[in-house]
Protein backbone atom coordinates (compact mmCIF):
# COMPACT_ATOMS: atom_id res chain seq x y z
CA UNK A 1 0.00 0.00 0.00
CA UNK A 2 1.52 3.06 -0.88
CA UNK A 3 1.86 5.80 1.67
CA UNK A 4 0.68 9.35 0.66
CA UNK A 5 2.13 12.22 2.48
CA UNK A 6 -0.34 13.36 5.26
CA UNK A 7 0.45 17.31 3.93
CA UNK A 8 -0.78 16.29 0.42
CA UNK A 9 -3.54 14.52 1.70
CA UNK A 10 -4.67 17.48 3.36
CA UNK A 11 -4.35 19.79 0.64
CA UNK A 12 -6.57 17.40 -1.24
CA UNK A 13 -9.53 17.34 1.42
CA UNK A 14 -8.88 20.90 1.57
CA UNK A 15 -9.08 21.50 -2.27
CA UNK A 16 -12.00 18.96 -2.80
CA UNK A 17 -13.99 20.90 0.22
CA UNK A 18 -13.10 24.03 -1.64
CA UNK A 19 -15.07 22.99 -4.44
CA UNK A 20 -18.25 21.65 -2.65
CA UNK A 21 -18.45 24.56 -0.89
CA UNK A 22 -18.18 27.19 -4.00
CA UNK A 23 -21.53 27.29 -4.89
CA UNK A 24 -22.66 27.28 -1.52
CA UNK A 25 -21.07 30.39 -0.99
CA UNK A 26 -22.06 31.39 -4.58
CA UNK A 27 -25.84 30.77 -3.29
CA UNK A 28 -25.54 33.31 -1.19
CA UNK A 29 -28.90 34.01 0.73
CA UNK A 30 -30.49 31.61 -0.83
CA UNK A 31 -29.32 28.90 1.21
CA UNK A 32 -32.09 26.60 2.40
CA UNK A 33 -34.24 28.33 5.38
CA UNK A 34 -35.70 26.67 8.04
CA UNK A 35 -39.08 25.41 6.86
CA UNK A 36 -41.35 27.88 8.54
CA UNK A 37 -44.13 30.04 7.89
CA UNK A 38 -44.33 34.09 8.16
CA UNK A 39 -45.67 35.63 11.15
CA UNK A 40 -48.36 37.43 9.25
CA UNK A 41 -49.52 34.06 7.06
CA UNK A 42 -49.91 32.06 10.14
CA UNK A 43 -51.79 34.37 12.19
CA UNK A 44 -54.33 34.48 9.26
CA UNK A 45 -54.32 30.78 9.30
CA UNK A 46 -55.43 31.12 12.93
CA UNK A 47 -57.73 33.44 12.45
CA UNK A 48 -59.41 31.08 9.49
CA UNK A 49 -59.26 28.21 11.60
CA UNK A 50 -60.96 30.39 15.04
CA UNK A 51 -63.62 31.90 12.27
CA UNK A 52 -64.38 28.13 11.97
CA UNK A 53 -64.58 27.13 15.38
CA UNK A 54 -66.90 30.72 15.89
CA UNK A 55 -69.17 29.44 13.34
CA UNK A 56 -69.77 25.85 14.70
CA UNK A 57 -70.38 27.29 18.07
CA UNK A 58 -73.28 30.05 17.20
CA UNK A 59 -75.10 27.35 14.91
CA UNK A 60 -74.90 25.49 18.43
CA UNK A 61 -76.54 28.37 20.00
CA UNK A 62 -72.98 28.84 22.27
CA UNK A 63 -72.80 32.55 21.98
CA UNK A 64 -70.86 33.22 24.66
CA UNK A 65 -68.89 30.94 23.90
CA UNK A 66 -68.07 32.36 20.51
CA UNK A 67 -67.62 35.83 21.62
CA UNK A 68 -64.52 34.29 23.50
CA UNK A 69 -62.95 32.56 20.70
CA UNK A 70 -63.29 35.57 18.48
CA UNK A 71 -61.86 38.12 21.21
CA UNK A 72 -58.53 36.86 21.04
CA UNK A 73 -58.59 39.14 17.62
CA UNK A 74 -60.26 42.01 19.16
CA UNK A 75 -57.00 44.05 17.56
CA UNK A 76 -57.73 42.28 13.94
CA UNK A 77 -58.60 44.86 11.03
CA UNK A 78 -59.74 41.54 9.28
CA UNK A 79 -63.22 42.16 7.93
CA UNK A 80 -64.72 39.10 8.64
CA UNK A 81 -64.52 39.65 12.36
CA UNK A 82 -67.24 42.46 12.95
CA UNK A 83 -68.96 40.17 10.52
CA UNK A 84 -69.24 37.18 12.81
CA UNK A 85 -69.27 39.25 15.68
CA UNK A 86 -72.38 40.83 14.15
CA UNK A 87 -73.90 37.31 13.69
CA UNK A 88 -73.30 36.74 17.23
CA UNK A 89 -75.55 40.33 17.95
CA UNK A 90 -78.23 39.33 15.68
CA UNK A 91 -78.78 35.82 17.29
CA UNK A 92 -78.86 37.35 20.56
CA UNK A 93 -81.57 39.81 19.25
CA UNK A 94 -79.01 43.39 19.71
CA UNK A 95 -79.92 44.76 16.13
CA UNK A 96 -78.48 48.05 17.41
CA UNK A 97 -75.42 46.42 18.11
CA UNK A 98 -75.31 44.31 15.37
CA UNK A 99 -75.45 47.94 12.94
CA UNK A 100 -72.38 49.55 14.45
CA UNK A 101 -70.73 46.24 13.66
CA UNK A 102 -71.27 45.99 10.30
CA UNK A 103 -70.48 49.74 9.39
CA UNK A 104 -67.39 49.01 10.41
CA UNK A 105 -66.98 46.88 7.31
CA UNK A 106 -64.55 48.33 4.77
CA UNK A 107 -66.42 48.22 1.55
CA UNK A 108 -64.71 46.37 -0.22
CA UNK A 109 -65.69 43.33 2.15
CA UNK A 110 -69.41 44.29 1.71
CA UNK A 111 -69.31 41.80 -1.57
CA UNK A 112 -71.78 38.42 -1.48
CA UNK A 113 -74.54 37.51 0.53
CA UNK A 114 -73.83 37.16 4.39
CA UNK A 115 -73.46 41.39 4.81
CA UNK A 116 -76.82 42.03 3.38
CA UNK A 117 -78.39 39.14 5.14
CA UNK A 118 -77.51 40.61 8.58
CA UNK A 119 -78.10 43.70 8.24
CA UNK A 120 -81.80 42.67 6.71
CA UNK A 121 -82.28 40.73 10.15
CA UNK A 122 -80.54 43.35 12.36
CA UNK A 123 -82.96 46.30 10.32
CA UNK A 124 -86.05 43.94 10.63
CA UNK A 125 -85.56 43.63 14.36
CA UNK A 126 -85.29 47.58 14.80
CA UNK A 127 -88.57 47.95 12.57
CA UNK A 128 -87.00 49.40 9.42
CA UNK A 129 -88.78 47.90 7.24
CA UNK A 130 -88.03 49.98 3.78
CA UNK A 131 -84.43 49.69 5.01
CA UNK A 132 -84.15 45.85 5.89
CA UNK A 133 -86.32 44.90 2.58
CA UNK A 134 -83.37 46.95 0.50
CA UNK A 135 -80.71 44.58 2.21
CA UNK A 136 -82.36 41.71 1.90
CA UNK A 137 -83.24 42.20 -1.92
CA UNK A 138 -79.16 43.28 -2.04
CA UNK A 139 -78.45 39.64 -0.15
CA UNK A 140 -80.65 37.56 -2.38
CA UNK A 141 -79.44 39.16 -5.42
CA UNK A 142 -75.82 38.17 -4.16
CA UNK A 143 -77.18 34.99 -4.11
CA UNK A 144 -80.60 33.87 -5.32
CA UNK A 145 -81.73 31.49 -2.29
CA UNK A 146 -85.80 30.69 -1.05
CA UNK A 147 -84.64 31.91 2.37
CA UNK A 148 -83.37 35.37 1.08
CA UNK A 149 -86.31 35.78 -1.00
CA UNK A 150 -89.05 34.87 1.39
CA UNK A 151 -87.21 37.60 3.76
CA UNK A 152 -87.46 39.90 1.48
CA UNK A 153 -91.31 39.70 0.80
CA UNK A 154 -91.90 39.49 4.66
CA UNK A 155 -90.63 42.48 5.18
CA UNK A 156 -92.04 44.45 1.77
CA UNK A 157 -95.63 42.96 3.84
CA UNK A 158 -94.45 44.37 7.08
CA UNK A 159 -93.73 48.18 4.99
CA UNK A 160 -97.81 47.93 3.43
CA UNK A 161 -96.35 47.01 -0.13
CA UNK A 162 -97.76 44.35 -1.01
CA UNK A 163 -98.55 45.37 -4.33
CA UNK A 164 -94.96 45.39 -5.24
CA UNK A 165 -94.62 42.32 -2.92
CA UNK A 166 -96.56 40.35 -5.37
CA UNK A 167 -95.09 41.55 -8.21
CA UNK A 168 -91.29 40.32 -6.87
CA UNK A 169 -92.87 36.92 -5.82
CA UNK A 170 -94.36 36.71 -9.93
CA UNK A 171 -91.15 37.41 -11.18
CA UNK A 172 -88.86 35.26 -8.53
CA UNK A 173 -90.96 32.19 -8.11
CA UNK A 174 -90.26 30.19 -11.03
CA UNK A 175 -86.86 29.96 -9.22
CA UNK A 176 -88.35 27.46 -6.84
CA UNK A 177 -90.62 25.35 -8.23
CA UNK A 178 -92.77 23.17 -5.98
CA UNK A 179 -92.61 25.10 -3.19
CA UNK A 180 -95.68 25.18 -1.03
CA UNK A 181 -94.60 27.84 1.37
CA UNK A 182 -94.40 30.14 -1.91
CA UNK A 183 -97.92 29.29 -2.36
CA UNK A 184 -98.95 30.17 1.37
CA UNK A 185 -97.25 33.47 0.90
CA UNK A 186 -99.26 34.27 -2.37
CA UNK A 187 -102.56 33.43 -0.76
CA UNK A 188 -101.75 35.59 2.09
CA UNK A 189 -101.02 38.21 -0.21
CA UNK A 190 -104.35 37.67 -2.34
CA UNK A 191 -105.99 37.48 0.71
CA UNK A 192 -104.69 40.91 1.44
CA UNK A 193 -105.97 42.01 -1.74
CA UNK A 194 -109.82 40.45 -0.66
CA UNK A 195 -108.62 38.00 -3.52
CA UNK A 196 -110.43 35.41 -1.52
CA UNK A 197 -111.29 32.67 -4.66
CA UNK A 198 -106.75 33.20 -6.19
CA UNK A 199 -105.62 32.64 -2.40
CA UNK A 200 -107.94 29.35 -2.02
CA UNK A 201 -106.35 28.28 -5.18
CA UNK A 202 -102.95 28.93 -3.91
CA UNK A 203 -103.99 26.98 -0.66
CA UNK A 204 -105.12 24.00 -2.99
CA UNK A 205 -101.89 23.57 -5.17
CA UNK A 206 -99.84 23.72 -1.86
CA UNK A 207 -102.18 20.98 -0.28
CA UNK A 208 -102.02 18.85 -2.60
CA UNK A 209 -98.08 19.27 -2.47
CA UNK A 210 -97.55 18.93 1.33
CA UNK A 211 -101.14 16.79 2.23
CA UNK A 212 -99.89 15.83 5.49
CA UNK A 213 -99.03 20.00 6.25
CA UNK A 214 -102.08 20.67 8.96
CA UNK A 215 -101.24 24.23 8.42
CA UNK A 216 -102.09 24.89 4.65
CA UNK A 217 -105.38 22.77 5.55
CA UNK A 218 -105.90 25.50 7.92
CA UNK A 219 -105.40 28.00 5.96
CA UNK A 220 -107.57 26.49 3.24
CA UNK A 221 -110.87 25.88 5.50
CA UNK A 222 -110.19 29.70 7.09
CA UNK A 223 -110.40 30.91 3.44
CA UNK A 224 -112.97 28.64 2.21
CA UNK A 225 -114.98 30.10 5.43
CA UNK A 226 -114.03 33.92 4.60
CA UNK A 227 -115.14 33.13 1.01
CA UNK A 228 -118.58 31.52 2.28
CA UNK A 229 -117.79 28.41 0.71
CA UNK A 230 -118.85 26.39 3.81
CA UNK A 231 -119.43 22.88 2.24
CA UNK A 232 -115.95 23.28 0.98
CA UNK A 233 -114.88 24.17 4.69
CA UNK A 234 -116.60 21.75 6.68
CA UNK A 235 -114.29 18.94 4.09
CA UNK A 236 -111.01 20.49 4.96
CA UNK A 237 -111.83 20.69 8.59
CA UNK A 238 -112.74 17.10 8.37
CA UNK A 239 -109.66 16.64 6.54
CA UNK A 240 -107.60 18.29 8.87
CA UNK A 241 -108.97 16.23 12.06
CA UNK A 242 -108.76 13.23 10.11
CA UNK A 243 -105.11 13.81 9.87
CA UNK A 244 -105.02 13.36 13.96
CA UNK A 245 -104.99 16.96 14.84
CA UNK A 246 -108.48 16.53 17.01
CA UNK A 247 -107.60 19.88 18.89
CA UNK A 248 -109.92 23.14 19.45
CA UNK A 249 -109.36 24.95 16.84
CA UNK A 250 -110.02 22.41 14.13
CA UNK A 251 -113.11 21.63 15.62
CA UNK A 252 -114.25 25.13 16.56
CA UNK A 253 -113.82 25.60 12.78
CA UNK A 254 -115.73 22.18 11.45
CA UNK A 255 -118.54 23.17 13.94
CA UNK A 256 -119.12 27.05 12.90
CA UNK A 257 -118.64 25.68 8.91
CA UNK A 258 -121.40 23.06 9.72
CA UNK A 259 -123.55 25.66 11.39
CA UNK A 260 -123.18 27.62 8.84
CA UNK A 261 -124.31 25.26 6.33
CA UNK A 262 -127.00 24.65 7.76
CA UNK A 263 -126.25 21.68 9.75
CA UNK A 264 -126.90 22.11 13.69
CA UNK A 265 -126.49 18.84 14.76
CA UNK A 266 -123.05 17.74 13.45
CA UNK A 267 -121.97 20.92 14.74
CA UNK A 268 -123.15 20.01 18.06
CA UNK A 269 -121.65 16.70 17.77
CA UNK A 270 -118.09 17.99 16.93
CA UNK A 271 -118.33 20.89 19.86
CA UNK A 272 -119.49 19.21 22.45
CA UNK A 273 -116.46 16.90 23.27
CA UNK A 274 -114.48 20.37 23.27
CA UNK A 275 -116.97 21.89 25.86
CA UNK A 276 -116.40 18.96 28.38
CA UNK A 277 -112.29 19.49 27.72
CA UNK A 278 -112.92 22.90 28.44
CA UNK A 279 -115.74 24.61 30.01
CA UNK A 280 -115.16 28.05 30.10
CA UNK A 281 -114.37 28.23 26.18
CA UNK A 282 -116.43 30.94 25.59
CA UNK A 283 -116.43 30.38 21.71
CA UNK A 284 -117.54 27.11 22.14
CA UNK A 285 -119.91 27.56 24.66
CA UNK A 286 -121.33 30.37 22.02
CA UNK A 287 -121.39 27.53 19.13
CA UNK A 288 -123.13 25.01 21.29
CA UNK A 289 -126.00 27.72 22.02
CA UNK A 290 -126.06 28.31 18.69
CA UNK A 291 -127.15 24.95 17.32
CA UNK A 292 -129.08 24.38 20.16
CA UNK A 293 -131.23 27.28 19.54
CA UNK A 294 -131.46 26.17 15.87
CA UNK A 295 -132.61 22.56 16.64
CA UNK A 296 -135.45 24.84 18.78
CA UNK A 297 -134.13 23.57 21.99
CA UNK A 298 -133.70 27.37 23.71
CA UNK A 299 -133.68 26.14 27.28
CA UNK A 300 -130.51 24.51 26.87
CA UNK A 301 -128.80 27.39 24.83
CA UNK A 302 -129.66 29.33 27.44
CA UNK A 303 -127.70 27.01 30.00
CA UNK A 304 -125.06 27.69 28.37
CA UNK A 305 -124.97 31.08 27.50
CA UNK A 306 -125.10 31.88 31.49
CA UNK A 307 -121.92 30.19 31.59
CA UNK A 308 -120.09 32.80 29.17
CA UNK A 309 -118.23 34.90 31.10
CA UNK A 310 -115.84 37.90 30.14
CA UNK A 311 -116.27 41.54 28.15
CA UNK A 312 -115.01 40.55 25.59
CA UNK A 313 -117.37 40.65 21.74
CA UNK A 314 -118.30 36.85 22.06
CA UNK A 315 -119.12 37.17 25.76
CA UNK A 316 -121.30 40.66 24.56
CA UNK A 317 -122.80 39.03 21.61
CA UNK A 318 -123.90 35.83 24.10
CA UNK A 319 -125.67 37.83 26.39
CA UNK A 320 -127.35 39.12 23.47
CA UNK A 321 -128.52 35.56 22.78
CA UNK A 322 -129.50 34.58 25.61
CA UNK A 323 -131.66 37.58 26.16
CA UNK A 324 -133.71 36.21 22.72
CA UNK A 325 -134.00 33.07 24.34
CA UNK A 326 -135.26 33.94 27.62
């Protein structure tokens, strides 16, 4: 084995380390870093991921709870902040609050639906009705949704323009077709209009829709009964206890549609069962006298008529009665 000198040895490490290290030192400053994010991008990232958290927690109705995660950023000029912490006002009903928030909202962050939206709930909940129905129309153009729109012609109602009401719901509806509570709202908004035979029509298409929905079938007999259509009544109401809702009101209804159709008995029958419930219903008390009277029984209408009590206009109208039957 042949020896080499240990000082040419060395300047050959030192030569070949030389080398490996010239473009090293050629690199410069752009030598490998340590792999780690800037201040700035990962305080962001934590800001994303507490927006999150925020979220989850006020769909859980943990309010407080999300007013703590968020207040770690109180110093944040990050727009979405006021934003959820606005969200957080309007679920816990301070509209007032809620505002102040939401101006604070540089413009350009104003973009897409969620801004409008609260500020349509924060101005509905203060009673600005003209105001809220301009942010929610701003909100569901953003973003065409059944939630946004139906907003939006609540509170055009709630401002007495129903006029144009209507005429947003003929142009938007096609949007959502199939919708039944689309066809409540237009009956309640022909109704308005004394459009009595378009809102039972309404009333009928969403029936037929949703015929397990004891609401539209109470809609349906109430209009069939403001329309004087009482055979057409008295089968909803049937309808609607035949469904399993046997309470009061459906038979309060079924008994003053039979009554006034001319059939005494079967509204005694259905009211009846509702007087033993409860006694001092003074409605159906009134009812009971009613078809009494008309079956010529007057001694016991006037039983019950003495057992009306209360100023009120049924309690007025029953002593009325029972001074005609005395």
């Amino acid at each position: 084995m042949t020896n080499t000198p240990r000082t040419h040895r060395t300047s050959v490490d030192t030569g070949l380390l030389g080398v490996l290290l010239v473009p090293l030192v050629l690199a410069g400053c752009e030598m490998p870093q340590p792999l780690r994010r800037p201040a700035a991008a990962w305080d962001q990232t934590r800001l994303s991921a507490m927006l999150q958290l925020a979220d989850e927690q006020i769909s859980r109705g943990k309010f407080d709870q999300a007013r703590q995660t968020l207040a770690m950023f109180h110093q944040s000029a990050d727009p979405r902040l006021p934003i959820a912490l606005a969200r957080v006002d309007v679920e816990e009903g301070h509209y007032a609050a809620a505002l102040d928030r939401l101006d604070q909202v540089v413009p350009d962050a104003r973009s897409g639906p969620t801004y409008p939206r609260l500020r349509g709930v924060a101005l509905e909940g203060l009673g600005r009705w003209a105001d809220a129905a301009a942010a929610y129309e701003a909100a569901y153009r953003a973003e065409p949704a059944l939630e946004l729109l139906l907003a939006w012609l609540d509170v055009l109602v709630l401002d007495e323009r129903a006029d144009e009401a209507r005429a947003v719901l003929a142009a938007e509806r096609s949007r959502f077709p199939g919708q039944p509570v689309l066809q409540v709202l237009a009956a309640r908004l022909w109704q308005r209009d004394g459009s009595l035979a378009a809102a039972a029509e309404e009333l009928t298409t969403a029936e037929l829709a949703e015929p397990g929905s004891a609401e539209i079938r109470r809609r349906l007999a109430e209009t069939y009964m403001a329309a004087g259509q009482y055979e057409e009544a008295r089968v909803t109401w049937r309808a609607l206890l035949g469904l399993g809702h046997d309470d009061d009101e459906a038979r309060l209804g079924l008994a003053a549609a039979s009554l006034a159709a001319g059939e005494p008995a079967e509204a005694l029958d259905v009211i009846l069962p509702v007087i033993e419930r409860n006694p001092a219903l003074a409605e159906a008390r009134a009812l009971a006298a009613l078809s009494y009277r008309r079956l010529g029984q007057p001694r016991e209408a006037a039983e019950l008529l003495q057992g009306i009590r209360g100023t009120g206009e049924t309690a007025r109208l029953a002593r009325e009665l029972l001074a005609s039957c005395q």
